[in-house]
Structure formats: C-alpha cells, structure tokens
PDB file of N, CA and C in Angstrom:
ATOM      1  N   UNK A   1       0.842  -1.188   0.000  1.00  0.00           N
ATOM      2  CA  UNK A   1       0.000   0.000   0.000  1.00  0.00           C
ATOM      3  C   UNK A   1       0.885   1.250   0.000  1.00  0.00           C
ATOM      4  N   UNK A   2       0.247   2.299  -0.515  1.00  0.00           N
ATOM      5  CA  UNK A   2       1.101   3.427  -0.563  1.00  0.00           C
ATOM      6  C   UNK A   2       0.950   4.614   0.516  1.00  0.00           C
ATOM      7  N   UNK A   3       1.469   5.639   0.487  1.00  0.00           N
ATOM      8  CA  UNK A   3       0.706   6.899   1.285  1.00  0.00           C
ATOM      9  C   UNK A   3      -0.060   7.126   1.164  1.00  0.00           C
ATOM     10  N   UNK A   4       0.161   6.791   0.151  1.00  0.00           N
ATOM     11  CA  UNK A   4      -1.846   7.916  -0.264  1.00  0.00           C
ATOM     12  C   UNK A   4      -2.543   6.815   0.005  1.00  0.00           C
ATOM     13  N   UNK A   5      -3.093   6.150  -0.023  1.00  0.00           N
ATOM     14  CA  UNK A   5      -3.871   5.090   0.216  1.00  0.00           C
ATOM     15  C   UNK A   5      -4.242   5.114   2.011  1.00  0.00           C
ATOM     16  N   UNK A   6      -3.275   5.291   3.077  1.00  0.00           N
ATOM     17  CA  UNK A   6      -3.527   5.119   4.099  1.00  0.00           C
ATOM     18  C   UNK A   6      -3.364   6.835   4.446  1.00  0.00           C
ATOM     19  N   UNK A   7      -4.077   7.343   5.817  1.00  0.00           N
ATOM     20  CA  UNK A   7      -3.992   8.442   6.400  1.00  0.00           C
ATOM     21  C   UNK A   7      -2.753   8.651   7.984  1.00  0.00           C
ATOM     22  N   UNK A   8      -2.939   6.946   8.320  1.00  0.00           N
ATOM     23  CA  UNK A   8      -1.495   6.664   9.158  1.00  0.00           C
ATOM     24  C   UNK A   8      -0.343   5.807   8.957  1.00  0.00           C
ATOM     25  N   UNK A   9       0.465   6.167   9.259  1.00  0.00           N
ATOM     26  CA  UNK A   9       2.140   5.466   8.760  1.00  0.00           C
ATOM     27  C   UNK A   9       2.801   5.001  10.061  1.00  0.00           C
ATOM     28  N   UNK A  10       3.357   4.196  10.352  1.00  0.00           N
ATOM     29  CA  UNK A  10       4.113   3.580  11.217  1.00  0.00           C
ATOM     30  C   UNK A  10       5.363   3.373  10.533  1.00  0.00           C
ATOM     31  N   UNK A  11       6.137   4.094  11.243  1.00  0.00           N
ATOM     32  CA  UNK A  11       7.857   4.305  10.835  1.00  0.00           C
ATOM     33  C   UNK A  11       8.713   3.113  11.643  1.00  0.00           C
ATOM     34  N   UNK A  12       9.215   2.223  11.050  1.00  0.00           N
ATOM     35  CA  UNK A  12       9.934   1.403  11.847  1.00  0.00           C
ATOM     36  C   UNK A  12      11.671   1.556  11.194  1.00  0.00           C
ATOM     37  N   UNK A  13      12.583   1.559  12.210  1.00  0.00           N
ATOM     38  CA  UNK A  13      13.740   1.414  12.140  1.00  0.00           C
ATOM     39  C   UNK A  13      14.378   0.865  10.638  1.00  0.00           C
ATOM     40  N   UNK A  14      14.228  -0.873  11.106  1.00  0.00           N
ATOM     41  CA  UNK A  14      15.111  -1.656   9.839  1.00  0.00           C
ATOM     42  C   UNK A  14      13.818  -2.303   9.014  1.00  0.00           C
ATOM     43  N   UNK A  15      14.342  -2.532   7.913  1.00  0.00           N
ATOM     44  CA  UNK A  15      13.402  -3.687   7.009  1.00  0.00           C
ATOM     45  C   UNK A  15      12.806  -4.149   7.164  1.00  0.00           C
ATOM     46  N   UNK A  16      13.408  -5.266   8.117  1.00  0.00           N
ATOM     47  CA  UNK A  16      12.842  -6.911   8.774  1.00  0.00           C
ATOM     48  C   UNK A  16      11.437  -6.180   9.532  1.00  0.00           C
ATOM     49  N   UNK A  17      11.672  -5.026  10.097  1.00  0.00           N
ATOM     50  CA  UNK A  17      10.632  -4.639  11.445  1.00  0.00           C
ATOM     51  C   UNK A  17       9.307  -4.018  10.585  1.00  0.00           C
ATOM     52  N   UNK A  18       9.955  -2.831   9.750  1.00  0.00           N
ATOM     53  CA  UNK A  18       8.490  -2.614   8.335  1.00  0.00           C
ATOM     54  C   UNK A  18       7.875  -3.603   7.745  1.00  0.00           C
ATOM     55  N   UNK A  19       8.744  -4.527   7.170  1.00  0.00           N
ATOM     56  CA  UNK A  19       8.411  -5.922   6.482  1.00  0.00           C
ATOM     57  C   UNK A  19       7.061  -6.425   7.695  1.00  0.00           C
ATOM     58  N   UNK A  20       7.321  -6.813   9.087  1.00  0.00           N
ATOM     59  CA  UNK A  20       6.317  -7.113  10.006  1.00  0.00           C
ATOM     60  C   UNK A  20       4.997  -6.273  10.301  1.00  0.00           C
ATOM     61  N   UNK A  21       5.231  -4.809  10.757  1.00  0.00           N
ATOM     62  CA  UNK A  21       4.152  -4.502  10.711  1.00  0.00           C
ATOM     63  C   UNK A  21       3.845  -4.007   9.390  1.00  0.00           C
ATOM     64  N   UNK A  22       3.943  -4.204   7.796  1.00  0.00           N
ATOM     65  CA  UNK A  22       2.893  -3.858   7.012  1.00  0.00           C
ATOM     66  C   UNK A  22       2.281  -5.414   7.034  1.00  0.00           C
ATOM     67  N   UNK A  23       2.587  -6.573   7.325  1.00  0.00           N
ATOM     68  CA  UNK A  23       2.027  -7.858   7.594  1.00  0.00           C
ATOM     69  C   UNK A  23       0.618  -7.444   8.734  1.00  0.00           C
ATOM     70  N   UNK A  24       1.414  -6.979   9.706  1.00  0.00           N
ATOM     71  CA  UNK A  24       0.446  -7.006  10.645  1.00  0.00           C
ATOM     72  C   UNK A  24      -0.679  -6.045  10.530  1.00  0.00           C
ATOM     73  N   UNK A  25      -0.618  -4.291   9.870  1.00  0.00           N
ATOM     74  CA  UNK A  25      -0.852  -3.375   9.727  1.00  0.00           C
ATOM     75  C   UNK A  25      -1.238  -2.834   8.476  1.00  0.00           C
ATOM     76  N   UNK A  26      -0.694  -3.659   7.483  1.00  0.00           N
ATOM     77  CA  UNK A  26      -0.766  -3.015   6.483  1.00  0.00           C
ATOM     78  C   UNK A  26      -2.017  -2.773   5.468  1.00  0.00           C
ATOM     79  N   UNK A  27      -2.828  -3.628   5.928  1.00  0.00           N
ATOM     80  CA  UNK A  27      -4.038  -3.585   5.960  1.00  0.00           C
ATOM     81  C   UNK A  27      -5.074  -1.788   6.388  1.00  0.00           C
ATOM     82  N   UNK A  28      -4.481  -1.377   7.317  1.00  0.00           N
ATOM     83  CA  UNK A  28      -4.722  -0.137   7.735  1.00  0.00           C
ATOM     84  C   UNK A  28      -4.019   1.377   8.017  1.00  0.00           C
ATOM     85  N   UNK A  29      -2.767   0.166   7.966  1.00  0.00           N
ATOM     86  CA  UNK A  29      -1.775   1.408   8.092  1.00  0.00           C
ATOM     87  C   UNK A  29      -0.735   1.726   7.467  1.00  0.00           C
ATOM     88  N   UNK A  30      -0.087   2.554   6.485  1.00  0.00           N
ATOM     89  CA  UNK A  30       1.253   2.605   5.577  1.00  0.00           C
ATOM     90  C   UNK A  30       2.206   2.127   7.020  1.00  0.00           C
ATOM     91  N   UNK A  31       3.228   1.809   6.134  1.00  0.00           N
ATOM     92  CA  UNK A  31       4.400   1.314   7.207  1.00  0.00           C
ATOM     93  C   UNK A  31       5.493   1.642   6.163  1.00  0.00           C
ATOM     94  N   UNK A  32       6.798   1.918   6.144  1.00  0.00           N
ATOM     95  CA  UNK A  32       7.580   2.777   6.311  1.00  0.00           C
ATOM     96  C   UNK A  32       9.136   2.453   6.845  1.00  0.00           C
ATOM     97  N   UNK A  33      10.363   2.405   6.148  1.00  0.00           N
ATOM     98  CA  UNK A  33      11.593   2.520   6.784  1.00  0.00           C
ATOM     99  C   UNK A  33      12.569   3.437   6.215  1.00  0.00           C
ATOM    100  N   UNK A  34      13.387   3.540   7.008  1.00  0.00           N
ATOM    101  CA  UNK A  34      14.370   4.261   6.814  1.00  0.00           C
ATOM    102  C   UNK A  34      15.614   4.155   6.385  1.00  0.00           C
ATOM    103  N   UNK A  35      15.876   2.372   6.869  1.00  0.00           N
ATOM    104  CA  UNK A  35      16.559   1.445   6.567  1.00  0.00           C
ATOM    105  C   UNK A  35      17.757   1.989   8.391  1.00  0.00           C
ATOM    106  N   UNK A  36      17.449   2.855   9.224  1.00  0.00           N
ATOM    107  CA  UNK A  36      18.063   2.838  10.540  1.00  0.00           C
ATOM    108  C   UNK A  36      17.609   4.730  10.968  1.00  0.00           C
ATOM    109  N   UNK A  37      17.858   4.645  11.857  1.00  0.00           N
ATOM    110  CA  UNK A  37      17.072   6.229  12.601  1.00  0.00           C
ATOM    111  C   UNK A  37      18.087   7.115  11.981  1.00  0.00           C
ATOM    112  N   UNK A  38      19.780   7.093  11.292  1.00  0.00           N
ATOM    113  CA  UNK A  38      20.336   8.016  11.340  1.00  0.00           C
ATOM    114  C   UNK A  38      20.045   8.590  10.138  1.00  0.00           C
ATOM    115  N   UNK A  39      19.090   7.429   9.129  1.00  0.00           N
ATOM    116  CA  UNK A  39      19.221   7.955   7.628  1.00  0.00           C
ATOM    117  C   UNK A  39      18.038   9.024   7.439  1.00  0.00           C
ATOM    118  N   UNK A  40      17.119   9.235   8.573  1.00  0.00           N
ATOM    119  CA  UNK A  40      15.863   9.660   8.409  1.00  0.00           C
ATOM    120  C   UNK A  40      16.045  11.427   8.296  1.00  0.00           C
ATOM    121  N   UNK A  41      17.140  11.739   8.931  1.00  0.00           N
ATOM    122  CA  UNK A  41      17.415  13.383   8.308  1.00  0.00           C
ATOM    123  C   UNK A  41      17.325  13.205   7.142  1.00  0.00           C
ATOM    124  N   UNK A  42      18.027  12.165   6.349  1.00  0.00           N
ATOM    125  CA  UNK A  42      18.291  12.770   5.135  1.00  0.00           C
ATOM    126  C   UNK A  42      16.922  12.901   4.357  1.00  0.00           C
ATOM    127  N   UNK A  43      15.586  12.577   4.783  1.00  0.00           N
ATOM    128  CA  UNK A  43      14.986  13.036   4.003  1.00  0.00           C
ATOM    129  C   UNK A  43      13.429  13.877   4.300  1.00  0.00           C
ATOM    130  N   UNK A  44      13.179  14.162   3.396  1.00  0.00           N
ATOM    131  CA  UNK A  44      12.112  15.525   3.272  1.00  0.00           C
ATOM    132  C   UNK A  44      10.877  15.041   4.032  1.00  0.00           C
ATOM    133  N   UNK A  45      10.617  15.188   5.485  1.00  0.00           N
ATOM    134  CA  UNK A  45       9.470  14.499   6.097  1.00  0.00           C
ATOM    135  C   UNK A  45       8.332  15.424   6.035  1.00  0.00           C
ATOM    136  N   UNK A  46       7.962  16.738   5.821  1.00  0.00           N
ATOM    137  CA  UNK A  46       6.894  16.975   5.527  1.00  0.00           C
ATOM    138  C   UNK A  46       6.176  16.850   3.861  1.00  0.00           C
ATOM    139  N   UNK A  47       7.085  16.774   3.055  1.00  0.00           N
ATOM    140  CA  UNK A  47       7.006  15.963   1.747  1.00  0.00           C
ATOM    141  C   UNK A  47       6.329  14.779   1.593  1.00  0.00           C
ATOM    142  N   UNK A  48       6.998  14.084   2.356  1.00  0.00           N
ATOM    143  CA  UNK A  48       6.834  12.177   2.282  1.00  0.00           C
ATOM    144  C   UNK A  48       5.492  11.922   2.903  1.00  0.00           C
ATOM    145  N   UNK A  49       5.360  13.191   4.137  1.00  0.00           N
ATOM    146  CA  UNK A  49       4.292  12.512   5.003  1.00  0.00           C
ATOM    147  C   UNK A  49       3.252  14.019   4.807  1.00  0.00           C
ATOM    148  N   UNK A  50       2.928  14.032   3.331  1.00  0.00           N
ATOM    149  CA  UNK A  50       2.072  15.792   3.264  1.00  0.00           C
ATOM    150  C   UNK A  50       0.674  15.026   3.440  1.00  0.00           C
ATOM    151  N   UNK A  51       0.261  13.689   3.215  1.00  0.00           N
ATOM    152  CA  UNK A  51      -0.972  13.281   3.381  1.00  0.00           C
ATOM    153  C   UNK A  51      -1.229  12.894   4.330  1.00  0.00           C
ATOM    154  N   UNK A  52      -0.224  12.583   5.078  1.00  0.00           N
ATOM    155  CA  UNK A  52      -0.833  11.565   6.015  1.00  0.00           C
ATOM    156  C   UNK A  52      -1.179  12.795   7.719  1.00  0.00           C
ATOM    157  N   UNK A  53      -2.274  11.306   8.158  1.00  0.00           N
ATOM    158  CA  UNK A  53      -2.839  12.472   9.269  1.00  0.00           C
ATOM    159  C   UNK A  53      -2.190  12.090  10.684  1.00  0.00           C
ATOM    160  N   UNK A  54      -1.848  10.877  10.994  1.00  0.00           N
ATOM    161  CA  UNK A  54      -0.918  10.672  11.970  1.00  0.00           C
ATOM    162  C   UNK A  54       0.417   9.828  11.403  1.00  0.00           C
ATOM    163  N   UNK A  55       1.523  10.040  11.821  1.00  0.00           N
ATOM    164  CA  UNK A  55       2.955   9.385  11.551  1.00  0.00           C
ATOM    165  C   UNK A  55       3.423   8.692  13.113  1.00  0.00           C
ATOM    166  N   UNK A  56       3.483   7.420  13.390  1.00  0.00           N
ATOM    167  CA  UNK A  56       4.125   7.111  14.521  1.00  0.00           C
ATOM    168  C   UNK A  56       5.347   6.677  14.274  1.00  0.00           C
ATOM    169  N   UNK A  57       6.180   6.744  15.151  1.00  0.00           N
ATOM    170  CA  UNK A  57       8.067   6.539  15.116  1.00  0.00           C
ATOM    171  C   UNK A  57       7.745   5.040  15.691  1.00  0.00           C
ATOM    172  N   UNK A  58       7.742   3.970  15.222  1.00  0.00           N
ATOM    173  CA  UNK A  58       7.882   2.932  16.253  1.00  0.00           C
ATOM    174  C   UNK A  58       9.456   2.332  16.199  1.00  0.00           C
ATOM    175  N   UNK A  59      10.097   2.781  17.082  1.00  0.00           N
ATOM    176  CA  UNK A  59      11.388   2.851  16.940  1.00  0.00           C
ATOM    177  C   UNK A  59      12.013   1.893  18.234  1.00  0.00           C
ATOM    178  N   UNK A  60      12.928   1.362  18.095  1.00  0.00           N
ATOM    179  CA  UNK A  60      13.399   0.260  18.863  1.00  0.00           C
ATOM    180  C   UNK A  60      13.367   0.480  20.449  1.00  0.00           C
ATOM    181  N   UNK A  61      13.403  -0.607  21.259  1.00  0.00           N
ATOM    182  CA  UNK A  61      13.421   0.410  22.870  1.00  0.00           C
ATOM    183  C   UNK A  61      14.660   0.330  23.251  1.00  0.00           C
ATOM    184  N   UNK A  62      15.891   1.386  22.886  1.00  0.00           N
ATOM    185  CA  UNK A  62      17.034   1.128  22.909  1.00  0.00           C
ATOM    186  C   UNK A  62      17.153   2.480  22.926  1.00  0.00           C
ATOM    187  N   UNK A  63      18.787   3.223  23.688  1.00  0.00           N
ATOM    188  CA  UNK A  63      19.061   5.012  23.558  1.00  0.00           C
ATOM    189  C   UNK A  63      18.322   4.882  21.914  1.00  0.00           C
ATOM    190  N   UNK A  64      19.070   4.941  20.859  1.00  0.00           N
ATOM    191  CA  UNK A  64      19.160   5.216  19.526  1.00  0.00           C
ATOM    192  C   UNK A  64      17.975   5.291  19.124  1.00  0.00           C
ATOM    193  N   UNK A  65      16.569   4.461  19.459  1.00  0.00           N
ATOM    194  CA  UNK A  65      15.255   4.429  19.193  1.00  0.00           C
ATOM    195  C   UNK A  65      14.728   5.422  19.829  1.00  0.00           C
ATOM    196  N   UNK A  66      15.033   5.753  21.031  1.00  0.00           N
ATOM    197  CA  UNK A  66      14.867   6.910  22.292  1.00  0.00           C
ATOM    198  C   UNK A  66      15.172   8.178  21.613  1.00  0.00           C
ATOM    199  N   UNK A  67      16.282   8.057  21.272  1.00  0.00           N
ATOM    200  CA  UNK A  67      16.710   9.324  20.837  1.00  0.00           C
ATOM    201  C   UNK A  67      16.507  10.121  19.426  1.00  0.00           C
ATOM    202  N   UNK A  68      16.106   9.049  18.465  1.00  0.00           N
ATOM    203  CA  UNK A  68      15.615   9.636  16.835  1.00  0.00           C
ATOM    204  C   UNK A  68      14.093   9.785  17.345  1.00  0.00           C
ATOM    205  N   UNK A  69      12.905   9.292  18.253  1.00  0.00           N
ATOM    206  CA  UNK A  69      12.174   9.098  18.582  1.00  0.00           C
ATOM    207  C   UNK A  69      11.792  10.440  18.917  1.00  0.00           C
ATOM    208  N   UNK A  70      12.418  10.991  19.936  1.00  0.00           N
ATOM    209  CA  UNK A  70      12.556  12.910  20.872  1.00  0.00           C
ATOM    210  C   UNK A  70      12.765  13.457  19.263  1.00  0.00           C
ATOM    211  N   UNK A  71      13.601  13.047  18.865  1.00  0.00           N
ATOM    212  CA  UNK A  71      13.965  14.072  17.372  1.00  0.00           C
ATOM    213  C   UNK A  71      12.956  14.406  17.022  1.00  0.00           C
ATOM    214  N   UNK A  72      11.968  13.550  16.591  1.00  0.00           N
ATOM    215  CA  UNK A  72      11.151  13.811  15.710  1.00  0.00           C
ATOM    216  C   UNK A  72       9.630  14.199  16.419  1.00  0.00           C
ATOM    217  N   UNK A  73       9.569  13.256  17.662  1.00  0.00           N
ATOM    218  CA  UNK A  73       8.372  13.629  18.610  1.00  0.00           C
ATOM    219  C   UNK A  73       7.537  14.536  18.672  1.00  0.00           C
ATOM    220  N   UNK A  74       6.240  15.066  18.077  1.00  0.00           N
ATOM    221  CA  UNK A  74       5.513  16.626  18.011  1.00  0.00           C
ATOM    222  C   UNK A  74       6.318  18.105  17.197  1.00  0.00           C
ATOM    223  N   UNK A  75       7.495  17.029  16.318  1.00  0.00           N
ATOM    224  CA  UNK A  75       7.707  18.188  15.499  1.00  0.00           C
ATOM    225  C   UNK A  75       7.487  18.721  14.561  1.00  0.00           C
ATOM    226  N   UNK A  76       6.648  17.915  13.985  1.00  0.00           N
ATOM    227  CA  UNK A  76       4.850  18.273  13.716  1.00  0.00           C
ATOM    228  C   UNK A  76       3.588  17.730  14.559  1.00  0.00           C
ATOM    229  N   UNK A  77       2.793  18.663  14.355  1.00  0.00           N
ATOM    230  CA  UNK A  77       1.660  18.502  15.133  1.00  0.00           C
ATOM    231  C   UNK A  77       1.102  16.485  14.771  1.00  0.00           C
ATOM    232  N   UNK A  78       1.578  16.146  13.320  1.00  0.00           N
ATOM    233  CA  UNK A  78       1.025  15.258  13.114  1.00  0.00           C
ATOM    234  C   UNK A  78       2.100  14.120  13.917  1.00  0.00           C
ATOM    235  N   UNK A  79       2.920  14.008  14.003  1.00  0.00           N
ATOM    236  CA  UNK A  79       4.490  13.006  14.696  1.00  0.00           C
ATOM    237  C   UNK A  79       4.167  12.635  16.374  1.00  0.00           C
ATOM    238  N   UNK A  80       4.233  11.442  16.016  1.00  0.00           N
ATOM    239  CA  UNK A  80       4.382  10.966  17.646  1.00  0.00           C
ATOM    240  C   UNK A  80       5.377   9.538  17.541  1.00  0.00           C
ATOM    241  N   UNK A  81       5.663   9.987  19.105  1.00  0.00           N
ATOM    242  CA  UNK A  81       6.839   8.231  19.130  1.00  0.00           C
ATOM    243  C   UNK A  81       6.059   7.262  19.944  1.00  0.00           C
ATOM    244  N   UNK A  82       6.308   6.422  18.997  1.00  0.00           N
ATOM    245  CA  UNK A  82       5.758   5.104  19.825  1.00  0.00           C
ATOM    246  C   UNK A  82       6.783   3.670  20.313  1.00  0.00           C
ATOM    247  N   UNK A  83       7.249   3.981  21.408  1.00  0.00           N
ATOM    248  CA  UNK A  83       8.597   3.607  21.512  1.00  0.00           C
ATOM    249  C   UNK A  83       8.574   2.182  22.029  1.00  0.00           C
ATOM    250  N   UNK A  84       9.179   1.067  21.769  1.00  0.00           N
ATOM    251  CA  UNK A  84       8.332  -0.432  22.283  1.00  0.00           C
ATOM    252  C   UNK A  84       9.444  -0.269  23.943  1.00  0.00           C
ATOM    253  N   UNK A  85       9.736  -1.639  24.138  1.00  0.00           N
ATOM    254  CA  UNK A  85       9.684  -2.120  25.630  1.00  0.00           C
ATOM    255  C   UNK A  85      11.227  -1.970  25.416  1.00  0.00           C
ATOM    256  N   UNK A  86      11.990  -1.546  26.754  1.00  0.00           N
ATOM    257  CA  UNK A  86      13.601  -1.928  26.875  1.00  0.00           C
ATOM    258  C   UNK A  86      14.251  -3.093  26.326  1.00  0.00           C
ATOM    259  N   UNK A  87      14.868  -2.658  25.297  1.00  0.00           N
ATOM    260  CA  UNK A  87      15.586  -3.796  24.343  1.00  0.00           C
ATOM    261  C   UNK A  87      15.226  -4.524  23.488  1.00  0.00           C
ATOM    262  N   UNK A  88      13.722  -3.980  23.057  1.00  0.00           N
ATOM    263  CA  UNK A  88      13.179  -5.217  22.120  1.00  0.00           C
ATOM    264  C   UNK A  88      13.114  -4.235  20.819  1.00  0.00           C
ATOM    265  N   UNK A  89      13.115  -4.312  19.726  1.00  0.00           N
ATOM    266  CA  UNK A  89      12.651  -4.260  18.342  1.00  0.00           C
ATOM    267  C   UNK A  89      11.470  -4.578  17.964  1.00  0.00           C
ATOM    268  N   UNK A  90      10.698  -4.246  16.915  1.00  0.00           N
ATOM    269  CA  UNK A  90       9.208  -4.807  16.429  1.00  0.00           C
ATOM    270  C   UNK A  90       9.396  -6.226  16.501  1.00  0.00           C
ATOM    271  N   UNK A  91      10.500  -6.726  15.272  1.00  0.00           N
ATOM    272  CA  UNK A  91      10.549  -8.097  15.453  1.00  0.00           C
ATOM    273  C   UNK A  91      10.958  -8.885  16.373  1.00  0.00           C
ATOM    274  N   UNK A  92      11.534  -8.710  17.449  1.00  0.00           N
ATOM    275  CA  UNK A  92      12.016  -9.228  18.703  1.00  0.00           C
ATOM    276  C   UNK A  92      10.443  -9.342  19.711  1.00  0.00           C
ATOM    277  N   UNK A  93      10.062  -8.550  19.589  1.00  0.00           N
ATOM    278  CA  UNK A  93       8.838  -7.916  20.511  1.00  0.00           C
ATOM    279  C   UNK A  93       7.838  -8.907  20.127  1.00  0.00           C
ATOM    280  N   UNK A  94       7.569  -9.248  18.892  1.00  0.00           N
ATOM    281  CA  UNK A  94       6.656  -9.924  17.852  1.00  0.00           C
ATOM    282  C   UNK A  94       6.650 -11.497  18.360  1.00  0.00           C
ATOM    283  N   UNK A  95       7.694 -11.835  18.103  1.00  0.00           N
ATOM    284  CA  UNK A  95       8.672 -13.000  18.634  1.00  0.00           C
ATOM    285  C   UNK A  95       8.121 -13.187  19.719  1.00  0.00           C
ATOM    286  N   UNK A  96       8.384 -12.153  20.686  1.00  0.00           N
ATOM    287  CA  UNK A  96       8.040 -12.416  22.383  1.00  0.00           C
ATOM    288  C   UNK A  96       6.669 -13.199  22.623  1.00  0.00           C
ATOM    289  N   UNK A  97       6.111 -11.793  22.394  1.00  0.00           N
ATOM    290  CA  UNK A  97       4.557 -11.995  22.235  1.00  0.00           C
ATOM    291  C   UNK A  97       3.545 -12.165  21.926  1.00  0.00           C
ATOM    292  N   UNK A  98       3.569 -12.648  20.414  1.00  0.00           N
ATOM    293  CA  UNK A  98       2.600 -13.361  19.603  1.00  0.00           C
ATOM    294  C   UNK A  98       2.335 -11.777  18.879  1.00  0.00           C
ATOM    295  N   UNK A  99       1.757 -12.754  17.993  1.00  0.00           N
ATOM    296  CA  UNK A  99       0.361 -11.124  17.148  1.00  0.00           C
ATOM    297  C   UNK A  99      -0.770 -10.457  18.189  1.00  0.00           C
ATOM    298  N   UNK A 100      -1.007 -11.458  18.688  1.00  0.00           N
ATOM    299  CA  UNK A 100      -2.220 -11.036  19.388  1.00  0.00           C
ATOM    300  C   UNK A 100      -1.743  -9.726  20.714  1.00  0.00           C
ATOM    301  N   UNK A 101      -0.797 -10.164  20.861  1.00  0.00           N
ATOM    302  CA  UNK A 101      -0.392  -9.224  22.334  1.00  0.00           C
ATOM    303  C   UNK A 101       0.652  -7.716  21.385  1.00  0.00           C
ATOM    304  N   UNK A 102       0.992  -8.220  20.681  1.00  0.00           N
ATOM    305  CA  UNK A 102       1.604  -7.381  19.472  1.00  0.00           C
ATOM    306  C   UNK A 102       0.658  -6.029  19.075  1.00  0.00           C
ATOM    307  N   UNK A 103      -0.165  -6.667  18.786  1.00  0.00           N
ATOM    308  CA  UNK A 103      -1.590  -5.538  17.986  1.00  0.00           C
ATOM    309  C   UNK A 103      -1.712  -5.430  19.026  1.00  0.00           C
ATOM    310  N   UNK A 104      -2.055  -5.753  19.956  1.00  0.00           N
ATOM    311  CA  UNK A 104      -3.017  -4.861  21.052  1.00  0.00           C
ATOM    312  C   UNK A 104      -1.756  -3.725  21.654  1.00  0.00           C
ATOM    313  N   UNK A 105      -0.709  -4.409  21.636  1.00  0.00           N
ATOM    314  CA  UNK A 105       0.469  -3.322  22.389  1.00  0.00           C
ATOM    315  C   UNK A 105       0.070  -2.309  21.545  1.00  0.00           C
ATOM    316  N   UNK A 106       0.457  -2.060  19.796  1.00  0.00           N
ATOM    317  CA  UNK A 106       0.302  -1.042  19.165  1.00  0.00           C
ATOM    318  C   UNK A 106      -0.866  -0.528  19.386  1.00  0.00           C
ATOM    319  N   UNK A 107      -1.901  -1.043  19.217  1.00  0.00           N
ATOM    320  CA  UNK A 107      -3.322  -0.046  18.980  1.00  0.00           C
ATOM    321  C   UNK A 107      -3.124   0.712  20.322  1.00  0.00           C
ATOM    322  N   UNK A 108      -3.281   0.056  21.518  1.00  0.00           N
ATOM    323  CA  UNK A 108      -3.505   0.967  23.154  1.00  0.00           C
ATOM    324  C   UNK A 108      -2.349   2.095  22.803  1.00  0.00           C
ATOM    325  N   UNK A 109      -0.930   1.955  22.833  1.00  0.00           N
ATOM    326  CA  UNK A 109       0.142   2.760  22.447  1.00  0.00           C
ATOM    327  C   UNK A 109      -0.355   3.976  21.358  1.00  0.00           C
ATOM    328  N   UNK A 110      -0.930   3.539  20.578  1.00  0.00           N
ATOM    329  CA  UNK A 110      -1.080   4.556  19.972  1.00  0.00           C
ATOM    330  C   UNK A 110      -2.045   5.438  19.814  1.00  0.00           C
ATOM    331  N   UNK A 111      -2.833   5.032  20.946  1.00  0.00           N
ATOM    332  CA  UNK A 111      -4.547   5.484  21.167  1.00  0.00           C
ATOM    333  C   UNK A 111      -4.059   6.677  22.482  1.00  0.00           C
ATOM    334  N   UNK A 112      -3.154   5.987  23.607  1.00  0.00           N
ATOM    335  CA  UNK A 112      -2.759   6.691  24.541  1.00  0.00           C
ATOM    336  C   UNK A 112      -1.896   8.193  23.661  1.00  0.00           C
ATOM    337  N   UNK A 113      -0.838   7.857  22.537  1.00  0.00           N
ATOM    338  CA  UNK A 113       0.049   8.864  22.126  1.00  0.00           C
ATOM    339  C   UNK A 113      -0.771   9.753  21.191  1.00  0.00           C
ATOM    340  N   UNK A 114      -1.736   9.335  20.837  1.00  0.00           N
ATOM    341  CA  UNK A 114      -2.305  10.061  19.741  1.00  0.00           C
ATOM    342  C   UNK A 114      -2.907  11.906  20.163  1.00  0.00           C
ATOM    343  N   UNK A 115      -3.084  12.437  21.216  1.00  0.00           N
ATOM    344  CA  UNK A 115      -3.544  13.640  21.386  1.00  0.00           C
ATOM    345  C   UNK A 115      -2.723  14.022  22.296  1.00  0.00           C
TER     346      UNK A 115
END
C-alpha cells in the first residue's frame, strides 16, 4: 500500500521490522523505513508525510530508538513516538509476544500517544 492510500504510517527502524508490521498493519496502516534512525534526516518528512494524518516513530526500545524518537516527537503537530519495551525491536517484541499481544500493544500505544 502506498501513502496515499492510508492516512497513518508507522515508521519502523530496519526492514525486517516494516516488512512485520505492514504484515500485521498493512491492511490499515502505511508502514515505512528508513533502513536505521540516522538515515531519516536525510529526508524531506513533511514531503513524504504531506498526506498523512498521523505518523508514529515505532522505533526500537534502545538510547538510539529513544533518541531519533525525541527528534522527531511533536515536530509536527502530526508526529508521535511510539517507543516499544527496553531492548526489544518490532521483530524481537513480535517473537516475544505473539500477534495477538503485538496488535493490542500497538493499537492501546497509539490510542494513549495520539492527542
């Protein structure tokens, strides 16, 4: 699915972790990488994301996920971080806890970050 097609995007770190949630999400939600948090300056985010109505960072629970996460956090009105658990990744996290505990982490997470 493309941008335009969805109104929310979920930004994940690496491949493997986008690759998962457009599986899990993609159904409802664009999903999105960067290919790692440092490459994401390099590009034009009110451009990429001019349609969309919410953008979440779901970014690793690690400093580096923490910290591109604050970068970007409410720096538009539309940007929020949705940061997972100490030390896990989407796909690590996924792994842990099934789909079922997976989706529900995201939806509550992002219901709580959303206003």
């Amino acid at each position: 699915m493309s941008l335009r097609e969805h109104r929310t995007v979920l930004v994940a770190e690496g491949e493997f972790d986008q690759m998962l949630l457009d599986q899990t999400f993609g159904d409802r939600f664009a999903t999105v990488t960067f290919g790692g948090t440092s490459d994401i300056s390099k590009a034009e985010l009110s451009v990429l994301f001019f349609n969309s109505e919410r953008v979440y960072w779901a970014f690793d629970g690690d400093a580096a996920g923490a910290n591109a996460a604050a970068k970007y956090d409410r720096k538009n009105p539309r940007y929020r971080k949705l940061l997972l658990p100490d030390g896990e990744d989407v796909t690590s996290f996924y792994l842990k806890t099934g789909e079922k505990k997976f989706t529900e982490y995201f939806e509550t997470r992002m219901q709580e970050v959303a206003d």
